[in-house]
N, C-alpha and C. Protein backbone atom coordinates (compact mmCIF):
# COMPACT_ATOMS: atom_id res chain seq x y z
N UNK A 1 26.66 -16.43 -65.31
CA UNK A 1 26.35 -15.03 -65.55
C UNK A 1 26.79 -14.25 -64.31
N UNK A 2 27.47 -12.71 -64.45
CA UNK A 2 27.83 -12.60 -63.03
C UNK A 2 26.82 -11.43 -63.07
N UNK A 3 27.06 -11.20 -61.31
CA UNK A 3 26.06 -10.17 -60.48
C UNK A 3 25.83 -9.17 -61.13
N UNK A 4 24.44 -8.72 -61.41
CA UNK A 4 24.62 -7.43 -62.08
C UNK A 4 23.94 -7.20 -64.07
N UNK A 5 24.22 -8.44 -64.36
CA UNK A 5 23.71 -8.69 -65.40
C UNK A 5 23.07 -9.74 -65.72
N UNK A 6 21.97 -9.71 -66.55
CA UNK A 6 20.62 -10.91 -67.27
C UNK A 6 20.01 -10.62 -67.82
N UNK A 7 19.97 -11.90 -68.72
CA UNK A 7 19.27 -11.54 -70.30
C UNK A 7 17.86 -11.73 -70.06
N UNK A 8 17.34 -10.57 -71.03
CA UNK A 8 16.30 -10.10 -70.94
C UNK A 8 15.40 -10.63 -72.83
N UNK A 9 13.99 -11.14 -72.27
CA UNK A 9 13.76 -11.98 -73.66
C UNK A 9 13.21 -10.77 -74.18
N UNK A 10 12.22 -10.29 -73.84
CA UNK A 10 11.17 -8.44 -74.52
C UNK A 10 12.43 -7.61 -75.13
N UNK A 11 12.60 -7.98 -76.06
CA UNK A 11 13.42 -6.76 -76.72
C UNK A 11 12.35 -5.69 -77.81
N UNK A 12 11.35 -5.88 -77.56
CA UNK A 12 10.20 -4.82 -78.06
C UNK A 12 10.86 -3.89 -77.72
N UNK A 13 11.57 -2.95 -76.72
CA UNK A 13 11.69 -1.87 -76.56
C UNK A 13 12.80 -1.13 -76.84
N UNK A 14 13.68 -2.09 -77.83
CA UNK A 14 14.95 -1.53 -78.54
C UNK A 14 14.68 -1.20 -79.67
N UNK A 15 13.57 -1.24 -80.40
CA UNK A 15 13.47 -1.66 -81.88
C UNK A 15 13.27 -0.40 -82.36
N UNK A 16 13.06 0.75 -81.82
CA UNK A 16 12.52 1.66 -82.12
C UNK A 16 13.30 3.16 -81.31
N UNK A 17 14.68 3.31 -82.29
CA UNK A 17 15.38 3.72 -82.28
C UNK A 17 15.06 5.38 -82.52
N UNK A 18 15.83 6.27 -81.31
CA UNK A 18 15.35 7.88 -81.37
C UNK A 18 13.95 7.86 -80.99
N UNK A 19 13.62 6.78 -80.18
CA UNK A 19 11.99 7.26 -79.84
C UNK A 19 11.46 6.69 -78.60
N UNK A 20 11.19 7.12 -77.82
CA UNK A 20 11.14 7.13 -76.28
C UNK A 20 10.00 5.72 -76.40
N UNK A 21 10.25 4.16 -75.60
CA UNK A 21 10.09 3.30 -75.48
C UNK A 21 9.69 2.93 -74.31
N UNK A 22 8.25 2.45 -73.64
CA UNK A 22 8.19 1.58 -71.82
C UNK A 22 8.84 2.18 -70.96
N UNK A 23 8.80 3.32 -71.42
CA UNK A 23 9.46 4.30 -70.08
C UNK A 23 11.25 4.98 -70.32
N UNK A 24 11.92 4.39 -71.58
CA UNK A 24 12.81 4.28 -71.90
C UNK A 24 13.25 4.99 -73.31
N UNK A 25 14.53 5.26 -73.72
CA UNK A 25 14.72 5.27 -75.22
C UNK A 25 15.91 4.72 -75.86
N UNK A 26 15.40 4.47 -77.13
CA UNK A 26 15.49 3.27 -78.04
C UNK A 26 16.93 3.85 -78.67
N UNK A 27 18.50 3.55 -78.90
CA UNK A 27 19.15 4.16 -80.26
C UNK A 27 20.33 3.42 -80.87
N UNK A 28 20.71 3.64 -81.58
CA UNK A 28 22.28 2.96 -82.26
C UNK A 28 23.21 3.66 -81.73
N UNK A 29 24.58 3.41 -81.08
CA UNK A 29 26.04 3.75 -81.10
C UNK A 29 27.23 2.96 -81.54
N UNK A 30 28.26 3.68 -81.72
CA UNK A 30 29.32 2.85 -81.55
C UNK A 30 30.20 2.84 -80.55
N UNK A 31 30.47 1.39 -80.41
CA UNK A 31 31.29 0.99 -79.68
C UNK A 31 32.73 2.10 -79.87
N UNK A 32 33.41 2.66 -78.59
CA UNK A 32 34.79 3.05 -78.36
C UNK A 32 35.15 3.02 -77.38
N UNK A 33 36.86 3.65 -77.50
CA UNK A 33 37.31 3.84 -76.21
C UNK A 33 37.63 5.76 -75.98
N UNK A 34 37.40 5.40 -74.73
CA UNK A 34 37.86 6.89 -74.53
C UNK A 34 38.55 6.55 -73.24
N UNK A 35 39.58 7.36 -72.70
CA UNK A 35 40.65 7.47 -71.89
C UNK A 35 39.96 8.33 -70.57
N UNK A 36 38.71 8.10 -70.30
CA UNK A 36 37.61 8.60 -69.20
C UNK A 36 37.97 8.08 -67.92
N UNK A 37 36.69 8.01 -67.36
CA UNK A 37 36.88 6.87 -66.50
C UNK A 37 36.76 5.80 -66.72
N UNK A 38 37.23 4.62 -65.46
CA UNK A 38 36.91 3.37 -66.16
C UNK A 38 35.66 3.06 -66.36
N UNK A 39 35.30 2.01 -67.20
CA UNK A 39 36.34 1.18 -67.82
C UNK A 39 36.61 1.51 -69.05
N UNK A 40 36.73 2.65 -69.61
CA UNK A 40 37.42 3.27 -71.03
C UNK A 40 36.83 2.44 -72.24
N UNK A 41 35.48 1.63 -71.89
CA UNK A 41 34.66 1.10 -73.32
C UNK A 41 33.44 1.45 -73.02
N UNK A 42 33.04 2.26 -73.94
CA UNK A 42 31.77 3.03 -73.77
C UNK A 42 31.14 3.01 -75.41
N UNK A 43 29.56 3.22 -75.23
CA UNK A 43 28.65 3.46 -76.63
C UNK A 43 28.54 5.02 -76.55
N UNK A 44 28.48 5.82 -77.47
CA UNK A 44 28.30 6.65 -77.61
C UNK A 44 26.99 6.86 -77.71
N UNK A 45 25.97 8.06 -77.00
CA UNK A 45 24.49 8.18 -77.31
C UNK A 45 24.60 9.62 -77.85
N UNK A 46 23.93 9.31 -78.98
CA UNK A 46 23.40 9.79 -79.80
C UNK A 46 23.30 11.54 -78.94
N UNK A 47 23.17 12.55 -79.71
CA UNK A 47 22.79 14.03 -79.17
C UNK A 47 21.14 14.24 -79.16
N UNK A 48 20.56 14.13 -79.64
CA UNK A 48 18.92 14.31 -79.49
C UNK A 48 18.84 12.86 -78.47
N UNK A 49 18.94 11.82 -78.35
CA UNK A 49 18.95 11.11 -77.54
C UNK A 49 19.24 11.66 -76.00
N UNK A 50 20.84 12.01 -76.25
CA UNK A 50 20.87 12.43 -74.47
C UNK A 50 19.86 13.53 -74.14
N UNK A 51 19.34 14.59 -75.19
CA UNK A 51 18.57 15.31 -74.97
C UNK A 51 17.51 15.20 -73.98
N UNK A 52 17.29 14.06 -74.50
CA UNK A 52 16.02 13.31 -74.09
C UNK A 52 16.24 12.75 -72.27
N UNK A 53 17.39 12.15 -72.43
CA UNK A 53 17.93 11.61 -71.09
C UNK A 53 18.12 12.59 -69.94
N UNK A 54 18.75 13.49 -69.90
CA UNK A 54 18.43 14.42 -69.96
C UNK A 54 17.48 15.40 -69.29
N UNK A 55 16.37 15.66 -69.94
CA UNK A 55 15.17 15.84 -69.19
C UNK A 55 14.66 15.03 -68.10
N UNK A 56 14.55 13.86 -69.13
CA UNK A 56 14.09 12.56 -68.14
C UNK A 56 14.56 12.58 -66.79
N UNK A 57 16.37 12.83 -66.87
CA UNK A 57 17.08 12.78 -65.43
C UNK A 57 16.73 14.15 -64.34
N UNK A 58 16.35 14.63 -64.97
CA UNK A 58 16.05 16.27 -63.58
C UNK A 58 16.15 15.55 -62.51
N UNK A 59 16.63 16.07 -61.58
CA UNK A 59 17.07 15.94 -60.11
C UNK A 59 17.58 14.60 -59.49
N UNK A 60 17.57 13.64 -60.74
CA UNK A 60 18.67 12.05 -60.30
C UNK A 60 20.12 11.93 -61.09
N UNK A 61 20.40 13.35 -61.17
CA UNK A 61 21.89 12.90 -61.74
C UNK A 61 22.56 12.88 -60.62
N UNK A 62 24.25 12.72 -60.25
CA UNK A 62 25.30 12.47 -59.68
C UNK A 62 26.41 12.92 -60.22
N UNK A 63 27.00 14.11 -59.77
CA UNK A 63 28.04 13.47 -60.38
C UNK A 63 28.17 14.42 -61.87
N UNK A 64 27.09 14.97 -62.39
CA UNK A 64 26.53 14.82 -63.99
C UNK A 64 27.06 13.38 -64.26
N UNK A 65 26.77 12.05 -63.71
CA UNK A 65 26.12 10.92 -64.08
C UNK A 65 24.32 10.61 -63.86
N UNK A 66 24.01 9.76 -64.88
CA UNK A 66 22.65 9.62 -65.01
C UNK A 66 22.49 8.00 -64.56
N UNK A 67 21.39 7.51 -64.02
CA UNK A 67 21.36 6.20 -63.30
C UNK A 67 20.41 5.58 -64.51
N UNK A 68 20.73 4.37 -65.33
CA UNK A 68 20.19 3.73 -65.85
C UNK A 68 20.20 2.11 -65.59
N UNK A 69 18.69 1.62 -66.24
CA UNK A 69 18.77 0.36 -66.65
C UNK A 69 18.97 0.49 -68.01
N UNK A 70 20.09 -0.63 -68.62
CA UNK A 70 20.48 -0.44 -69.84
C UNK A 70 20.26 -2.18 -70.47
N UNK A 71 20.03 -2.21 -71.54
CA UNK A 71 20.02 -3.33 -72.17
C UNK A 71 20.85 -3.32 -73.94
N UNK A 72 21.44 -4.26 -73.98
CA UNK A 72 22.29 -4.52 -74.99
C UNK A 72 22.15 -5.81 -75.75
N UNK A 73 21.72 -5.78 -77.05
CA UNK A 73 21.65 -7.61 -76.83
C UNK A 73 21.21 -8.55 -76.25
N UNK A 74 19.90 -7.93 -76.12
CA UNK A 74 19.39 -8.93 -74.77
C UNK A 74 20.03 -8.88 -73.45
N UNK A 75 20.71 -8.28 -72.97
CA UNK A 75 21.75 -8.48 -71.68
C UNK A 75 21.63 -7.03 -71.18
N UNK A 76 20.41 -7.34 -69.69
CA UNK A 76 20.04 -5.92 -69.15
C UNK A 76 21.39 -5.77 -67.68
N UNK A 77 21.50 -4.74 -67.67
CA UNK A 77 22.30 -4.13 -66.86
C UNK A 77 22.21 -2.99 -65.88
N UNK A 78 22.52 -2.76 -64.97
CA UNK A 78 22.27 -1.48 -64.05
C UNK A 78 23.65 -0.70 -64.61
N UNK A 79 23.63 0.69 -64.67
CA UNK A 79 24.93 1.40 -64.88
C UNK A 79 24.38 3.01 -64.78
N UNK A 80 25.70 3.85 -65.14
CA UNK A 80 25.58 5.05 -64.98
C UNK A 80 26.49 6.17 -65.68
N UNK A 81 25.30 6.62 -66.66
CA UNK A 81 25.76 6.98 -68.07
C UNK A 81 27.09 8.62 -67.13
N UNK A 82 27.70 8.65 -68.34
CA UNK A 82 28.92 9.24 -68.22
C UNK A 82 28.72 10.52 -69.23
N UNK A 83 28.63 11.87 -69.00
CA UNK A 83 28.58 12.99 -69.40
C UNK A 83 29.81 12.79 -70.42
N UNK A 84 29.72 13.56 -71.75
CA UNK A 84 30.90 13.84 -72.59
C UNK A 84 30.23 14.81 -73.54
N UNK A 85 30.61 16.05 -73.34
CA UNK A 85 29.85 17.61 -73.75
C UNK A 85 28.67 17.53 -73.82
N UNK A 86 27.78 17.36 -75.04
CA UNK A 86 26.84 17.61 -75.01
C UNK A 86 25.63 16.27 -75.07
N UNK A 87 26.35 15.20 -75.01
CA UNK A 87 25.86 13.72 -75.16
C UNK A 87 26.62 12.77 -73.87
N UNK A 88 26.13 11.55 -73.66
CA UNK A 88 26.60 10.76 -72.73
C UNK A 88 27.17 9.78 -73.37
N UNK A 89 28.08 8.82 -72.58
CA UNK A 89 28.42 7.54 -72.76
C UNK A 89 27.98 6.47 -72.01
N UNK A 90 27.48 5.13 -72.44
CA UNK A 90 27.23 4.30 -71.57
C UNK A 90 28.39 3.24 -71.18
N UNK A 91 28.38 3.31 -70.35
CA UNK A 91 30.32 2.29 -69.93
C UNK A 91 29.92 0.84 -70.02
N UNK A 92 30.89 -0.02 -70.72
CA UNK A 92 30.73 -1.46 -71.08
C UNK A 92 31.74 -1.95 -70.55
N UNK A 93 31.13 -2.60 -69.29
CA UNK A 93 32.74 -3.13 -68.09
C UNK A 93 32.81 -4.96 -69.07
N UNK A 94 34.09 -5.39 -68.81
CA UNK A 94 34.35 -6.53 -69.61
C UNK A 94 33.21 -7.47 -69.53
N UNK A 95 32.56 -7.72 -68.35
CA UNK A 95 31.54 -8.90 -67.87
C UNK A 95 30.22 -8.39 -69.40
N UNK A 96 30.05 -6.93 -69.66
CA UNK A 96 28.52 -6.74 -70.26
C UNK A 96 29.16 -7.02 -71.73
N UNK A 97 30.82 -6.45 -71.81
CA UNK A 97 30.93 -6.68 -73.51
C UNK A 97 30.84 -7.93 -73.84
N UNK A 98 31.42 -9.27 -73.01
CA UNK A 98 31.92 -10.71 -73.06
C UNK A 98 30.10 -11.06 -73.30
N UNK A 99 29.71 -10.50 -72.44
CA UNK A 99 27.81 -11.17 -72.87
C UNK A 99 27.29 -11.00 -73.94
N UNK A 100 27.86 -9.55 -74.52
CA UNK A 100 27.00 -9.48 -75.83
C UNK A 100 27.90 -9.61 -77.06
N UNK A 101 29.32 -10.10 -77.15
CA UNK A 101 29.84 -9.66 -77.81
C UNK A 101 30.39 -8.21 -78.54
N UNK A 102 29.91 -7.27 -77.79
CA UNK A 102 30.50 -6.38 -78.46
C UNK A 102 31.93 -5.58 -78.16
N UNK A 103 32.53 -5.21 -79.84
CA UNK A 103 33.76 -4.89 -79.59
C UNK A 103 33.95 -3.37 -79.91
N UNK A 104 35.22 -3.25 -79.52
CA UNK A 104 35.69 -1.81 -80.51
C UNK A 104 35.08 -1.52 -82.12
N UNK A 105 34.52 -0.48 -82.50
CA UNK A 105 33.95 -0.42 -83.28
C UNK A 105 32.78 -0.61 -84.36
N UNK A 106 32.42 -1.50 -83.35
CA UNK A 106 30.87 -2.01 -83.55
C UNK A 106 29.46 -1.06 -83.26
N UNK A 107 28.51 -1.41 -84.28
CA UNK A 107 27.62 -0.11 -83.74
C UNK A 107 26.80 -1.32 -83.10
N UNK A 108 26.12 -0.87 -82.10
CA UNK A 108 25.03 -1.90 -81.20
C UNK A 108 23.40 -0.62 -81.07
N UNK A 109 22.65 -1.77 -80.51
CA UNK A 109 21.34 -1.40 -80.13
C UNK A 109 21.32 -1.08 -78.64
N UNK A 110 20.77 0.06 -78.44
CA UNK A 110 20.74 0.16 -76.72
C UNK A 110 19.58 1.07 -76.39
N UNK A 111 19.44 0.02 -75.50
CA UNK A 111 17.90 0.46 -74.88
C UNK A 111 17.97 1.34 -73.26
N UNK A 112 17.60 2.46 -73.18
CA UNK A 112 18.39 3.24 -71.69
C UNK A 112 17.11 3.33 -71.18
N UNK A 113 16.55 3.24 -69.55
CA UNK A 113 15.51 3.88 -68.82
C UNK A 113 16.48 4.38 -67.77
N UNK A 114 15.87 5.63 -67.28
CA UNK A 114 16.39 6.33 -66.34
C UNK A 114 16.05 5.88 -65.11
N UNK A 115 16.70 5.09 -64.18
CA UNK A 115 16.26 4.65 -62.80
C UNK A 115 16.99 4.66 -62.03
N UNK A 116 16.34 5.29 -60.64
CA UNK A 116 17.05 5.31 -59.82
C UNK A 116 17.60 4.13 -59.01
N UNK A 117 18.89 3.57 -58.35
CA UNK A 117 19.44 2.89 -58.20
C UNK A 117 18.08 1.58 -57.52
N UNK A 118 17.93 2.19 -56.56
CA UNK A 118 16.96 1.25 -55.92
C UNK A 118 15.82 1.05 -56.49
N UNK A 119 15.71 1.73 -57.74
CA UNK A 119 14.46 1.18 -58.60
C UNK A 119 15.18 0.08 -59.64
N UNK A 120 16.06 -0.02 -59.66
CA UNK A 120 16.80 -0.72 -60.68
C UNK A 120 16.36 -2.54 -60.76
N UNK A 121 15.85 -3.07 -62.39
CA UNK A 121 15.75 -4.48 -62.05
C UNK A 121 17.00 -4.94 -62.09
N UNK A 122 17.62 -4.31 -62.45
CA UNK A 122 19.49 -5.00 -62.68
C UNK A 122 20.26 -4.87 -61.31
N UNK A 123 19.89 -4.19 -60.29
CA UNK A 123 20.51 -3.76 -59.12
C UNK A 123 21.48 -4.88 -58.74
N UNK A 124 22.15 -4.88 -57.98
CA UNK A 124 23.30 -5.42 -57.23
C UNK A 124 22.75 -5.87 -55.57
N UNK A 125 22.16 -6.27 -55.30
CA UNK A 125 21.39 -6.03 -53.09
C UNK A 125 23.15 -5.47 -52.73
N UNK A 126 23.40 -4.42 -52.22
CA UNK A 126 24.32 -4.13 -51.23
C UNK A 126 23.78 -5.15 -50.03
N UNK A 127 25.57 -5.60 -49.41
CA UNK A 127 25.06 -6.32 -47.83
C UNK A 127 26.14 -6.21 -47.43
């Protein structure tokens, strides 16, 4: 498994899609590409969703990026959702798609909490 990502068994908090979850919220996207930044494979979140994100983020965006723990398939991740008008994208670098299987065009389950880097259980230790 590389740095950065691990599967996570509590998937209680995906199941419940469009509705704010353990600190988090719950929704369906599909898998695409967009010609963004890298890595150009991203889920699309939902518009009442980012709404939500959103609020949640007041004064920890970057960037207009938002700092999440994200989970997919069981496979939690640290990342940092990507503005696209009025909704975000969550970026799926090869290591998180190869874990969960997911491809182009697939709709998946994704579970987002807003955290700041150093609150992150997915974090990376800088050294």
């Amino acid at each position: 498994m590389r740095a950065g990502t691990r599967r996570v068994h509590n998937l209680s908090m995906i199941r419940h899609p469009g509705r704010v979850t353990h600190g988090g919220i719950g929704f369906e996207g599909d898998v695409i590409e967009w010609r963004g930044p890298a890595p150009f494979v991203y889920v699309e979140v939902p518009e009442d969703a980012s709404e939500v994100i959103r609020a949640d983020a007041a004064g920890l965006t970057y960037w207009g990026q938002v700092p999440v723990d994200a989970v997919i398939d069981g496979v939690g991740f640290f990342t940092a959702l990507f503005p696209r008008g009025d909704a975000y994208l969550v970026p799926l670098t090869r290591a998180v798609r190869d874990r969960t299987g997911a491809r182009l065009g697939d709709r998946v389950a994704v579970e987002v909490r807003v955290t700041p880097r150093e609150h992150s259980v997915y974090r990376v230790p800088r050294g």
